[in-house]
Protein backbone atom coordinates (compact mmCIF):
# COMPACT_ATOMS: atom_id res chain seq x y z
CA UNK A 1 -38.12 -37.27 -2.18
CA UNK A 2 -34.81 -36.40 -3.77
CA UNK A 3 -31.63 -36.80 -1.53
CA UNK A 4 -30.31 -33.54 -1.71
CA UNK A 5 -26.09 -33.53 -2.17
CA UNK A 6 -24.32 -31.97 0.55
CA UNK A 7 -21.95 -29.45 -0.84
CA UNK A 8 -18.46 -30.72 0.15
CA UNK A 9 -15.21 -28.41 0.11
CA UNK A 10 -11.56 -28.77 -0.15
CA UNK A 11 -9.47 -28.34 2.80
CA UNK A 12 -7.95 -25.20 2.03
CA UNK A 13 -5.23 -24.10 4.29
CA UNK A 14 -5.05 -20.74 3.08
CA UNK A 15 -6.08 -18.90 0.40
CA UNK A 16 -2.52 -17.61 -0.45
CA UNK A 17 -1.12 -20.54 -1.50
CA UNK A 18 2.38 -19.34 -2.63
CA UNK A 19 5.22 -16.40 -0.99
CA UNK A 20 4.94 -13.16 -2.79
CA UNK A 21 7.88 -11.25 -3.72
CA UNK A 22 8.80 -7.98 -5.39
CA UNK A 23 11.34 -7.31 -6.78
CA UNK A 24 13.01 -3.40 -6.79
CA UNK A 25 11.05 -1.92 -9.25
CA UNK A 26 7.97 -3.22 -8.19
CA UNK A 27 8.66 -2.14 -4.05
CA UNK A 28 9.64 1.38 -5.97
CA UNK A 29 5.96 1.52 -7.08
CA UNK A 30 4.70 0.45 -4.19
CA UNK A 31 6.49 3.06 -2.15
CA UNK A 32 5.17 5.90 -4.65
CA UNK A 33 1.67 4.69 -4.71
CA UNK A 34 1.59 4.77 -1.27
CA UNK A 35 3.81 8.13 -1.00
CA UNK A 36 0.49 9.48 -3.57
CA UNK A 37 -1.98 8.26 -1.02
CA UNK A 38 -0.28 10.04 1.78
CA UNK A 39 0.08 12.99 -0.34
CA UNK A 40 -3.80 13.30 -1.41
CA UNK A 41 -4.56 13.14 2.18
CA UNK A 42 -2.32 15.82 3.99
CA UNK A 43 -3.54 18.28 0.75
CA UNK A 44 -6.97 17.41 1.33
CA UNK A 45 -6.46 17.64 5.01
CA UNK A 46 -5.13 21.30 4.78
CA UNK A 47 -8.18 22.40 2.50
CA UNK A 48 -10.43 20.99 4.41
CA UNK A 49 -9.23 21.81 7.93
CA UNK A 50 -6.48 24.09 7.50
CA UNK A 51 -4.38 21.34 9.46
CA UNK A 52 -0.72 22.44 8.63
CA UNK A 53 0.81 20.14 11.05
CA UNK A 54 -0.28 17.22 9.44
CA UNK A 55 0.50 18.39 6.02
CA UNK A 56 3.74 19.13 7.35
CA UNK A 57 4.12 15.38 8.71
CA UNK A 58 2.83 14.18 4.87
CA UNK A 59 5.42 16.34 3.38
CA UNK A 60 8.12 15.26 5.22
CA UNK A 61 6.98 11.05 5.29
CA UNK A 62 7.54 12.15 1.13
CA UNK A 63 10.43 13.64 1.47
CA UNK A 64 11.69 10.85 3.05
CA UNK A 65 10.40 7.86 0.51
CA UNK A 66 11.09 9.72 -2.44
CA UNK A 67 14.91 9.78 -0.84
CA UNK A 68 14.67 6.01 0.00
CA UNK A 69 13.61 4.96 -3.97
CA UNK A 70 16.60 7.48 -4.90
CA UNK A 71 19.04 5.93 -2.34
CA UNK A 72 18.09 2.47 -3.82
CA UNK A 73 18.21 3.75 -7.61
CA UNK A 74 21.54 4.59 -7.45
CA UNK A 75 23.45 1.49 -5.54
């Protein structure tokens, strides 16, 4: 009979094994690909339910990143 070998694993503590950071343009992209998301969903919210209070919320959680990344832009 062949021994079979036991499969043996690293001690991993984490699979992140370094800090991640962005720097401004990259949190600006971040903040408009998420600002797109929210966007797609309040329009597709309104044509499929006719919700406007929820589009309303979307529009305004827009208005208010798009005025964050130009805040930032222009310090």
């Amino acid at each position: 009979m062949a021994a079979r070998r036991k499969a043996t694993r690293k001690n991993n503590k984490g699979l992140i094994t370094r800090d991640l950071y962005l720097n401004t343009h990259d949190e600006e992209k971040v903040l408009l690909f998420t600002a797109g998301i929210v966007f797609g969903v309040g329009v597709s919210t309104y044509l499929m339910q006719g919700e406007t209070v929820f589009t309303g919320l979307t529009l305004i959680i827009i208005g208010l990143v798009l005025a964050f990344i130009e805040a930032r832009q222009q310090k």
